[in-house]
N, C-alpha and C. Protein backbone atom coordinates (compact mmCIF):
# COMPACT_ATOMS: atom_id res chain seq x y z
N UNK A 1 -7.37 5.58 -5.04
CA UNK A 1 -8.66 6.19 -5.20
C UNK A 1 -8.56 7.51 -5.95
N UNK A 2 -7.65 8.21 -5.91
CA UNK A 2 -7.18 9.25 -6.08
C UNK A 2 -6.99 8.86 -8.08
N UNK A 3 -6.91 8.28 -8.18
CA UNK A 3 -7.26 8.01 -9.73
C UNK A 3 -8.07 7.18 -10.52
N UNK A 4 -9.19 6.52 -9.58
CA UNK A 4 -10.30 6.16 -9.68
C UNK A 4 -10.70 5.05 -9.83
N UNK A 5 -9.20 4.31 -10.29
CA UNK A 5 -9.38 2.57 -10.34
C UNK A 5 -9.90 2.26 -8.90
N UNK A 6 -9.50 2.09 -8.09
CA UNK A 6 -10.26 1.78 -6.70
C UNK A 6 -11.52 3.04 -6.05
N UNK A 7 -12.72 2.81 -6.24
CA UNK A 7 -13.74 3.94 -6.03
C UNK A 7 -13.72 4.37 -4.95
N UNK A 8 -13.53 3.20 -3.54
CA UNK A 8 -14.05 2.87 -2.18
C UNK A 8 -13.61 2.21 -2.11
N UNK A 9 -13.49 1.98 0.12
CA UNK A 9 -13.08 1.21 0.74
C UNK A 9 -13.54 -0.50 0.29
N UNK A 10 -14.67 -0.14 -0.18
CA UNK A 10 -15.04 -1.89 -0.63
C UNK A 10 -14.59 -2.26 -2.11
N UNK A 11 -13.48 -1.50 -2.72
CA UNK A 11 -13.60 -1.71 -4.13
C UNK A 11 -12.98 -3.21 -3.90
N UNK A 12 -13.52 -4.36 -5.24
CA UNK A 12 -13.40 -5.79 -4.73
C UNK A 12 -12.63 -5.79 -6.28
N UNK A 13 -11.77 -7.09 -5.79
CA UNK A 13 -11.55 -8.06 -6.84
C UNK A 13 -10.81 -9.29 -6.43
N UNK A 14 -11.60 -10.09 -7.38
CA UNK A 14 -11.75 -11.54 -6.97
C UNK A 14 -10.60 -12.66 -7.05
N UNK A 15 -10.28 -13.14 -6.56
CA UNK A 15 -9.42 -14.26 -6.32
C UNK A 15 -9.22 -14.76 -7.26
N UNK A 16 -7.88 -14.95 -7.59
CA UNK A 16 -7.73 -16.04 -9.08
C UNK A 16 -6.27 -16.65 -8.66
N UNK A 17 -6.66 -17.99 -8.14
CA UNK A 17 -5.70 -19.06 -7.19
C UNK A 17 -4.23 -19.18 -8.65
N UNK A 18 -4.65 -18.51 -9.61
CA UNK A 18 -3.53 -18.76 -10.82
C UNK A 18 -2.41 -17.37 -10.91
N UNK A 19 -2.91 -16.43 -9.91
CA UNK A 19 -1.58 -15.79 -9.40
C UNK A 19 -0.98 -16.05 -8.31
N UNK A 20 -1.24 -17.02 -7.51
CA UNK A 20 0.13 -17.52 -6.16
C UNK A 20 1.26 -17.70 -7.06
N UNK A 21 2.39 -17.39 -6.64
CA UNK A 21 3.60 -17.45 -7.07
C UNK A 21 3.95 -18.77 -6.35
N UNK A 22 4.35 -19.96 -6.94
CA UNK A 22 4.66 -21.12 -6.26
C UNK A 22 6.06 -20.79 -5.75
N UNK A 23 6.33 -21.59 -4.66
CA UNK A 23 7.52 -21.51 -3.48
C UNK A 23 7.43 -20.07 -2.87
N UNK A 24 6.32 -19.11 -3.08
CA UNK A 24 6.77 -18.01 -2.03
C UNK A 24 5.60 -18.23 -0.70
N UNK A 25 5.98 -17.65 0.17
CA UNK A 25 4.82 -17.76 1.52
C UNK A 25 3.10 -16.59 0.94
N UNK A 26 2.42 -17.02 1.05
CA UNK A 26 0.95 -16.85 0.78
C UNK A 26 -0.05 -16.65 1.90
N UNK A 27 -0.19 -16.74 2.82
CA UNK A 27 -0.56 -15.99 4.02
C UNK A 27 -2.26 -16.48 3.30
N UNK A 28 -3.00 -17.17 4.22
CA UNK A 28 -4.21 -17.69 3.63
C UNK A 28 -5.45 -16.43 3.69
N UNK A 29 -4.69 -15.74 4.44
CA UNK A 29 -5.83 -14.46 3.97
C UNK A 29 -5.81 -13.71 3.47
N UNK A 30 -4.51 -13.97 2.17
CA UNK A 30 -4.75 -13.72 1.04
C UNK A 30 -5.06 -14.36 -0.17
N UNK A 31 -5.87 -15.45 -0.08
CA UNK A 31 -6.65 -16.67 -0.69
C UNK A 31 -7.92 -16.30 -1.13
N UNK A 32 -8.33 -15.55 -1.07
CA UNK A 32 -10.14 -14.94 -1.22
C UNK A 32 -9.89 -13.50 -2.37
N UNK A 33 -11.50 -13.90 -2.70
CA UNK A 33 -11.30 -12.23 -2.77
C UNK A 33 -11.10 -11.11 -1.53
N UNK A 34 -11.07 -9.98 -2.50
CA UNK A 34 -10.36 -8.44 -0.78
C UNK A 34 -10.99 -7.47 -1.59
N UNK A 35 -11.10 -6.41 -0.30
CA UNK A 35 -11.60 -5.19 -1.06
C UNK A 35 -10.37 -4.34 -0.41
N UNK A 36 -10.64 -3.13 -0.46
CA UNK A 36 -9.67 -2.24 -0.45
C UNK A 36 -8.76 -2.07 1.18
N UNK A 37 -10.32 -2.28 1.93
CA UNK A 37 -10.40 -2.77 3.08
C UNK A 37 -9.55 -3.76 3.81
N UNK A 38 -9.60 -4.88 3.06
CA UNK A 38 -8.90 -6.43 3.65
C UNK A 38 -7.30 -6.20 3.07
N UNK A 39 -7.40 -5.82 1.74
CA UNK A 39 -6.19 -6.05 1.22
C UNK A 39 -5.05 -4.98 2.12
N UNK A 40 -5.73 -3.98 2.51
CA UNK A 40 -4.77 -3.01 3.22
C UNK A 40 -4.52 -3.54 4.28
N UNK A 41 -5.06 -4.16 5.25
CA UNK A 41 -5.45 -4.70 6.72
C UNK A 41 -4.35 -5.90 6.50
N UNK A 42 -4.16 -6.70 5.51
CA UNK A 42 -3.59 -8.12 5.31
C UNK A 42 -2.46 -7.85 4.40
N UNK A 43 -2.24 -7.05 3.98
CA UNK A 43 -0.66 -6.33 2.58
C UNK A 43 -0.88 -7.17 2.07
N UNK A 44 -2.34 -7.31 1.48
CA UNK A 44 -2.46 -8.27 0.28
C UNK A 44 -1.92 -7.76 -1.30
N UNK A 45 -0.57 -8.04 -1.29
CA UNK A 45 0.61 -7.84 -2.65
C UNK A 45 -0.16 -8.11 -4.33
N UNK A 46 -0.65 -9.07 -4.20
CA UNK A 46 -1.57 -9.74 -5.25
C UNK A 46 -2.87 -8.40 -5.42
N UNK A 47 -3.41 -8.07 -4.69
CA UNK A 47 -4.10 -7.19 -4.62
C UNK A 47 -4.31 -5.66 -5.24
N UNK A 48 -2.87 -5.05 -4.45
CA UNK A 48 -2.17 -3.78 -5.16
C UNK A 48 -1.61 -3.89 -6.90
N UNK A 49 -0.91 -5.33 -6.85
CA UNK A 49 -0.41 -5.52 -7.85
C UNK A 49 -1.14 -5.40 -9.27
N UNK A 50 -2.90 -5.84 -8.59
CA UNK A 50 -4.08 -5.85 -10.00
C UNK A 50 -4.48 -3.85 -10.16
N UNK A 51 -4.45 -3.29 -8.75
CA UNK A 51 -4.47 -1.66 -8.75
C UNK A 51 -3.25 -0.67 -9.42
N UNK A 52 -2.21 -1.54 -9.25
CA UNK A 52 -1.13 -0.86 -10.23
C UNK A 52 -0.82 -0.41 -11.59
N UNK A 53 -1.39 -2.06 -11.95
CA UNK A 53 -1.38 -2.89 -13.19
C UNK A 53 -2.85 -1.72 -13.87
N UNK A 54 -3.52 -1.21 -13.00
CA UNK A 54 -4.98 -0.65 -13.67
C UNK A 54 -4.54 1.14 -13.76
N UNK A 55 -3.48 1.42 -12.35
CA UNK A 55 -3.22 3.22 -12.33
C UNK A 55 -2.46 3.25 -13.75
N UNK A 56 -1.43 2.34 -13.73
CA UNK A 56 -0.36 2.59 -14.79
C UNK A 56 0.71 3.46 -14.16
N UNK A 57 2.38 2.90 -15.05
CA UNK A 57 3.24 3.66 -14.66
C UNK A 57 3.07 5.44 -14.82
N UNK A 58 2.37 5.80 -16.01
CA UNK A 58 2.85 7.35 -16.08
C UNK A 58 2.43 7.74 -14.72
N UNK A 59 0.84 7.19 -14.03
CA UNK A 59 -0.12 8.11 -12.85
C UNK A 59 1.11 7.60 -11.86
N UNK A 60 1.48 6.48 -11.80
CA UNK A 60 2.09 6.44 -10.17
C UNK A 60 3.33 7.03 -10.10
N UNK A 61 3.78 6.92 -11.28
CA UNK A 61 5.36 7.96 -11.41
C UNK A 61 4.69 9.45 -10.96
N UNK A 62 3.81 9.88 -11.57
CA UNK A 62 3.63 11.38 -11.19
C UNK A 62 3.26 11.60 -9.73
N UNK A 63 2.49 10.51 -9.10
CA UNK A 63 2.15 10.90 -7.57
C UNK A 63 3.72 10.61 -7.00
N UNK A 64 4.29 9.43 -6.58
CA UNK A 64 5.51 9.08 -6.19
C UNK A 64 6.61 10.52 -6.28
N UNK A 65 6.72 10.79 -7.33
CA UNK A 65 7.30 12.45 -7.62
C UNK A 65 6.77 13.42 -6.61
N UNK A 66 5.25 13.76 -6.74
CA UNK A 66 4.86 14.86 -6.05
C UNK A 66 4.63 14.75 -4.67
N UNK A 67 4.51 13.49 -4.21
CA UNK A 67 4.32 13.37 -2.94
C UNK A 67 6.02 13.14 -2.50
N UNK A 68 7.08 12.50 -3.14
CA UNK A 68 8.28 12.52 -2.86
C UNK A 68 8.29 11.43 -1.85
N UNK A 69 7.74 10.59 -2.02
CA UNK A 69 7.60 8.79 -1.91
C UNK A 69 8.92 8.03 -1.82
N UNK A 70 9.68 7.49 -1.05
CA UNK A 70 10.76 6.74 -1.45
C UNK A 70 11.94 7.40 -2.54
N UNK A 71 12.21 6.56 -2.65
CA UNK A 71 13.52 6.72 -3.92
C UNK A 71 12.96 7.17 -5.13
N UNK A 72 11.67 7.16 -5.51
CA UNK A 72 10.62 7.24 -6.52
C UNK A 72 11.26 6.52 -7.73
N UNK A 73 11.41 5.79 -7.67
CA UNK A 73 12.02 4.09 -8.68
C UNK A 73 10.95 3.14 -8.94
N UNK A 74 9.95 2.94 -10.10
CA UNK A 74 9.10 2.06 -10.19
C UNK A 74 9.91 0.97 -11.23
N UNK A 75 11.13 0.75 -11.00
CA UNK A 75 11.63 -0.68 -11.80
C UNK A 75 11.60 -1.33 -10.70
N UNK A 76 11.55 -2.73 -11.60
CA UNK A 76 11.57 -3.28 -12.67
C UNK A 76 10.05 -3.32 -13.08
N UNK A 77 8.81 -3.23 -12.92
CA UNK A 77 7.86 -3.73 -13.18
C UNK A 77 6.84 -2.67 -12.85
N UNK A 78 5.48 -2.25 -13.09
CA UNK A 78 4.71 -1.51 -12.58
C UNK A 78 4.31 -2.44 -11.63
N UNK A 79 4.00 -3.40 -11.64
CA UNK A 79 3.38 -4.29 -10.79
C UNK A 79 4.28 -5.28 -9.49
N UNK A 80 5.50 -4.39 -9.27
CA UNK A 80 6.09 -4.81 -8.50
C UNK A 80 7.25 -4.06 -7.96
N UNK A 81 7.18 -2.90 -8.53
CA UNK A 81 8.33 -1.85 -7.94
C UNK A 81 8.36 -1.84 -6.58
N UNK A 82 7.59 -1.58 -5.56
CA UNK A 82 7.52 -2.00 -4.46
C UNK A 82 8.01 -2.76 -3.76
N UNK A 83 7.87 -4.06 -4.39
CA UNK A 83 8.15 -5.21 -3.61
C UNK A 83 9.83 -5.85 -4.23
N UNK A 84 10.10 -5.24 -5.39
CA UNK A 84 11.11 -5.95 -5.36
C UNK A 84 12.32 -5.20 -5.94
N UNK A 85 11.65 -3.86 -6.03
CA UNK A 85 12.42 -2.37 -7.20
C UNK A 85 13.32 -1.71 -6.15
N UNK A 86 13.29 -0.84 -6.76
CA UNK A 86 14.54 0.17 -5.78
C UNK A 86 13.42 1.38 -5.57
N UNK A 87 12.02 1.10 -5.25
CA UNK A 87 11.25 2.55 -4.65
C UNK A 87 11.79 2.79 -3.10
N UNK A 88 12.42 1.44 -2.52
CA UNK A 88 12.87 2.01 -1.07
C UNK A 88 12.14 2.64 -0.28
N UNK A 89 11.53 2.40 0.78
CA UNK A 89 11.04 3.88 1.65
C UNK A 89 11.89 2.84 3.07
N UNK A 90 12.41 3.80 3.91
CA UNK A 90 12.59 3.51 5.45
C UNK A 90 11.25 3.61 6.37
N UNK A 91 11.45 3.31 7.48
CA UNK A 91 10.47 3.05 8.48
C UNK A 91 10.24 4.87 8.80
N UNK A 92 11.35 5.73 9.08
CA UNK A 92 11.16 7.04 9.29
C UNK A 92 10.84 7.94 8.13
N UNK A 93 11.13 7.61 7.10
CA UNK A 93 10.78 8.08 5.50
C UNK A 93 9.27 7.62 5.48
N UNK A 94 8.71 6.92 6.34
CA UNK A 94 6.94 6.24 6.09
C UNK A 94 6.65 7.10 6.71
N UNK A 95 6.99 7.12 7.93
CA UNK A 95 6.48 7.90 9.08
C UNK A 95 6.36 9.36 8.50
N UNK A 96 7.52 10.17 7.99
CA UNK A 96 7.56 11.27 7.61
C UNK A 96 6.24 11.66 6.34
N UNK A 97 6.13 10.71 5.79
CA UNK A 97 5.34 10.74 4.23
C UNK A 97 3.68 10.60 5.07
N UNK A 98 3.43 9.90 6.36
CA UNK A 98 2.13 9.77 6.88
C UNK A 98 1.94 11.04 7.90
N UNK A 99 2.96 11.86 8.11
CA UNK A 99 2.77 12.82 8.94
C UNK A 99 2.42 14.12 7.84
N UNK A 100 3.21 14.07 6.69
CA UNK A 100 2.86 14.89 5.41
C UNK A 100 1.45 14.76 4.91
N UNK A 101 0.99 13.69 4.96
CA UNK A 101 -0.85 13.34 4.66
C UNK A 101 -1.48 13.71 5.30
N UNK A 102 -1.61 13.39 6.64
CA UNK A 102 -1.99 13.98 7.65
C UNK A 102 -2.26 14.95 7.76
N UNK A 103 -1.54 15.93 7.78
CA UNK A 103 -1.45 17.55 8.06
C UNK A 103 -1.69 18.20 6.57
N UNK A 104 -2.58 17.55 5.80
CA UNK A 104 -2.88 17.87 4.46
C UNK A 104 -1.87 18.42 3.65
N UNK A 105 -0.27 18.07 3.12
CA UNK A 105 0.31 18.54 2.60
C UNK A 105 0.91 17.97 1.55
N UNK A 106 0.15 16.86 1.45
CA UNK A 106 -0.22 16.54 -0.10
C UNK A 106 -1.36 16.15 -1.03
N UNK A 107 -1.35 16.22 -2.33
CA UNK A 107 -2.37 16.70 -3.11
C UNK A 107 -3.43 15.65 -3.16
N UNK A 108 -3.54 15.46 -1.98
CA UNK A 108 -5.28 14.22 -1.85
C UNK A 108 -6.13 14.63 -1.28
N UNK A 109 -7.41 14.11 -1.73
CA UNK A 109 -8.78 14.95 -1.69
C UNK A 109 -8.99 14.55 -0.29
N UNK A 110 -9.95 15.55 0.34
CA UNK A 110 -10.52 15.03 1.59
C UNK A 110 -11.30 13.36 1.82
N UNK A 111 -11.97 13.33 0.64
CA UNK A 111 -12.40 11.83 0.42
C UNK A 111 -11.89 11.06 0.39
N UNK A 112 -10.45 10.50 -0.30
CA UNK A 112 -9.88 10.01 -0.03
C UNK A 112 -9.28 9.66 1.37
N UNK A 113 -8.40 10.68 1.87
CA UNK A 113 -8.24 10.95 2.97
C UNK A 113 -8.94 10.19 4.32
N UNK A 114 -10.32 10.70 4.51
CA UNK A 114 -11.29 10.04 5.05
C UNK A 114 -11.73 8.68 4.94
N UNK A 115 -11.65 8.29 3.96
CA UNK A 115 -11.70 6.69 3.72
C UNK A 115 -10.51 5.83 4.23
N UNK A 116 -9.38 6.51 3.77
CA UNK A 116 -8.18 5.92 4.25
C UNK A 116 -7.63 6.02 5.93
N UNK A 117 -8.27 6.94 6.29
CA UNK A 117 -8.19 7.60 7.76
C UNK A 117 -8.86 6.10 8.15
N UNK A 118 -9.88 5.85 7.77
CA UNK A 118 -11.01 4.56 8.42
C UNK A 118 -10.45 3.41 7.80
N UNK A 119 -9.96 3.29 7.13
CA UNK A 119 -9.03 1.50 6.57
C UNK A 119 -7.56 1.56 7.42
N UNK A 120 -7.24 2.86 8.24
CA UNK A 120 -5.75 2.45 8.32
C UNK A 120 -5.95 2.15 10.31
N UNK A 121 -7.86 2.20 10.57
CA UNK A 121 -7.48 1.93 11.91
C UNK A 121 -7.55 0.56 12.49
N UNK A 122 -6.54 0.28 13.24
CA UNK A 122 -5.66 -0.50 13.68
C UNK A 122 -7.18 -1.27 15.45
N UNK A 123 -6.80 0.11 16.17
CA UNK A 123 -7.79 -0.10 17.06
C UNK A 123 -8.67 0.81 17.98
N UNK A 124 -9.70 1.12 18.14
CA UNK A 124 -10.84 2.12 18.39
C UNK A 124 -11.05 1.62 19.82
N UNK A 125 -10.76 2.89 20.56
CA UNK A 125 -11.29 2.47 22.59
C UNK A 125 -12.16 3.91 22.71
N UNK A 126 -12.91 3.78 23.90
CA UNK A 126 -13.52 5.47 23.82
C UNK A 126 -12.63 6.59 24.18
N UNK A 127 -11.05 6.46 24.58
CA UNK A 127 -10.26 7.05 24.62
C UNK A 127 -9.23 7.42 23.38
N UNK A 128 -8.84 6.49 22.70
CA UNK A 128 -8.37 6.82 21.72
C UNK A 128 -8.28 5.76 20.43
N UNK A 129 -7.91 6.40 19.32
CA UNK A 129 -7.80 6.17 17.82
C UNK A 129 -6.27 6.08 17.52
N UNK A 130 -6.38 4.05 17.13
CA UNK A 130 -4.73 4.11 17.24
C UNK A 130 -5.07 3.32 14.99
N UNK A 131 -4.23 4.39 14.66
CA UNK A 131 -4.06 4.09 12.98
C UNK A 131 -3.12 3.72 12.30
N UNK A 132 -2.57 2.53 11.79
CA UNK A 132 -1.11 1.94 11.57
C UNK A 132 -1.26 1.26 10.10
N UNK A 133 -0.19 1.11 9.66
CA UNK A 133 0.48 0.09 8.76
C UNK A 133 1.12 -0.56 8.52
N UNK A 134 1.52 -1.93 8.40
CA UNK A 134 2.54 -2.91 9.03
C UNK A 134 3.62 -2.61 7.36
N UNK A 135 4.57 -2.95 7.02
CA UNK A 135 5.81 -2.51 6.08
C UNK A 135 6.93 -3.48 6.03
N UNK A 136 7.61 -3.97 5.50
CA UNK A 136 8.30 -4.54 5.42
C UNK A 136 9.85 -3.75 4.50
N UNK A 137 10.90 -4.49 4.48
CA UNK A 137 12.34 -3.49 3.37
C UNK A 137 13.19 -4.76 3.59
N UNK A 138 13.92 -5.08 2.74
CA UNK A 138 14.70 -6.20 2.41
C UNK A 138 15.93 -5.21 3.36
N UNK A 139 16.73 -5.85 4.22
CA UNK A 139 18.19 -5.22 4.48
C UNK A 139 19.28 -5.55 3.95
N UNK A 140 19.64 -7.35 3.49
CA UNK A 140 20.11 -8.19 2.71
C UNK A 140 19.39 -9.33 2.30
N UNK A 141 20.32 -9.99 0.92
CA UNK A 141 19.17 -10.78 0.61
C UNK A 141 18.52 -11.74 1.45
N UNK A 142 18.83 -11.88 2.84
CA UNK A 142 18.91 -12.73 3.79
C UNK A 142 18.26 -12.13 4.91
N UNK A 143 18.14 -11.26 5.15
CA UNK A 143 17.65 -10.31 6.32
C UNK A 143 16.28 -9.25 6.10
N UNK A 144 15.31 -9.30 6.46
CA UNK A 144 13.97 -8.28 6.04
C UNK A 144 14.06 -7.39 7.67
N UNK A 145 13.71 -6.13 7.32
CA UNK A 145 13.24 -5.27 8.29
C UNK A 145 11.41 -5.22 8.29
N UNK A 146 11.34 -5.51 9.62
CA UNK A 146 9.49 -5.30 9.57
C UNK A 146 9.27 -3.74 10.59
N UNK A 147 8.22 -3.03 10.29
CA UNK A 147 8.06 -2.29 10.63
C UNK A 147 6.09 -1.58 10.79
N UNK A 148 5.77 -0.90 11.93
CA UNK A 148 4.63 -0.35 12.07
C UNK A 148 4.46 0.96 12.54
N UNK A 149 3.85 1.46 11.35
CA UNK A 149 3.94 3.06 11.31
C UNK A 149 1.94 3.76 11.56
């Protein structure tokens, strides 16, 4: 949001069954269109991948830098550093980078902020506000770490 390709929590885009990657797992609720909303809620990959593909490498290299994001490595691909590059983040390196947002100590607007505060909650009681993100990290090519921060 923070660079304007995604406006809002509802920013949409539509399903096009001609990016499933055949033989990988596809999770059917990521079969539809998503808005900013669903795709965060579901790590709809296909999703980010069309928001990447729209920030461009120079914008996400410069946030990744200033926020000090992972390994800050967007190879091989803009549209897949993440998922298959050496950006790396650990489960305590997430944690650390969501406790840095949090406590406003990096360069995102309150709007943002606030929107994302409300897409990252998990579950609402009249006692408390629980806000998460589910994560995944390859350990070997054989082994994935899952994680919720």
């Amino acid at each position: 949001m923070e660079t304007g390709v995604a406006d809002s929590a509802g920013f949409a885009i539509a399903w096009d069954s001609t990016k499933a990657v055949p033989g990988r797992y596809w999770p059917r609720s990521w079969k539809r269109d998503q808005t900013l909303t669903t795709a965060f809620r579901n790590s709809v990959s296909w999703y980010y991948q069309e928001i990447a593909r729209g920030v461009g490498r120079r914008r996400i290299q410069q946030h990744v830098n200033c926020w000090g994001y992972g390994k800050r490595n967007l190879e091989p691909a803009v549209g897949t550093f993440w998922l298959y590059g050496d950006l790396r983040i650990s489960p305590l390196e997430q944690v650390d980078f969501i406790q840095r947002y949090r406590n406003g100590r990096l360069d995102i607007s309150e709007r943002t902020t606030t929107i994302m505060q409300e897409i990252m909650v998990m579950e609402r009681t009249e006692t408390y506000l629980l806000l998460g993100k589910t994560s995944t990290g390859e350990v070997t090519p054989t082994r994935e770490l899952g994680w919720l921060v």
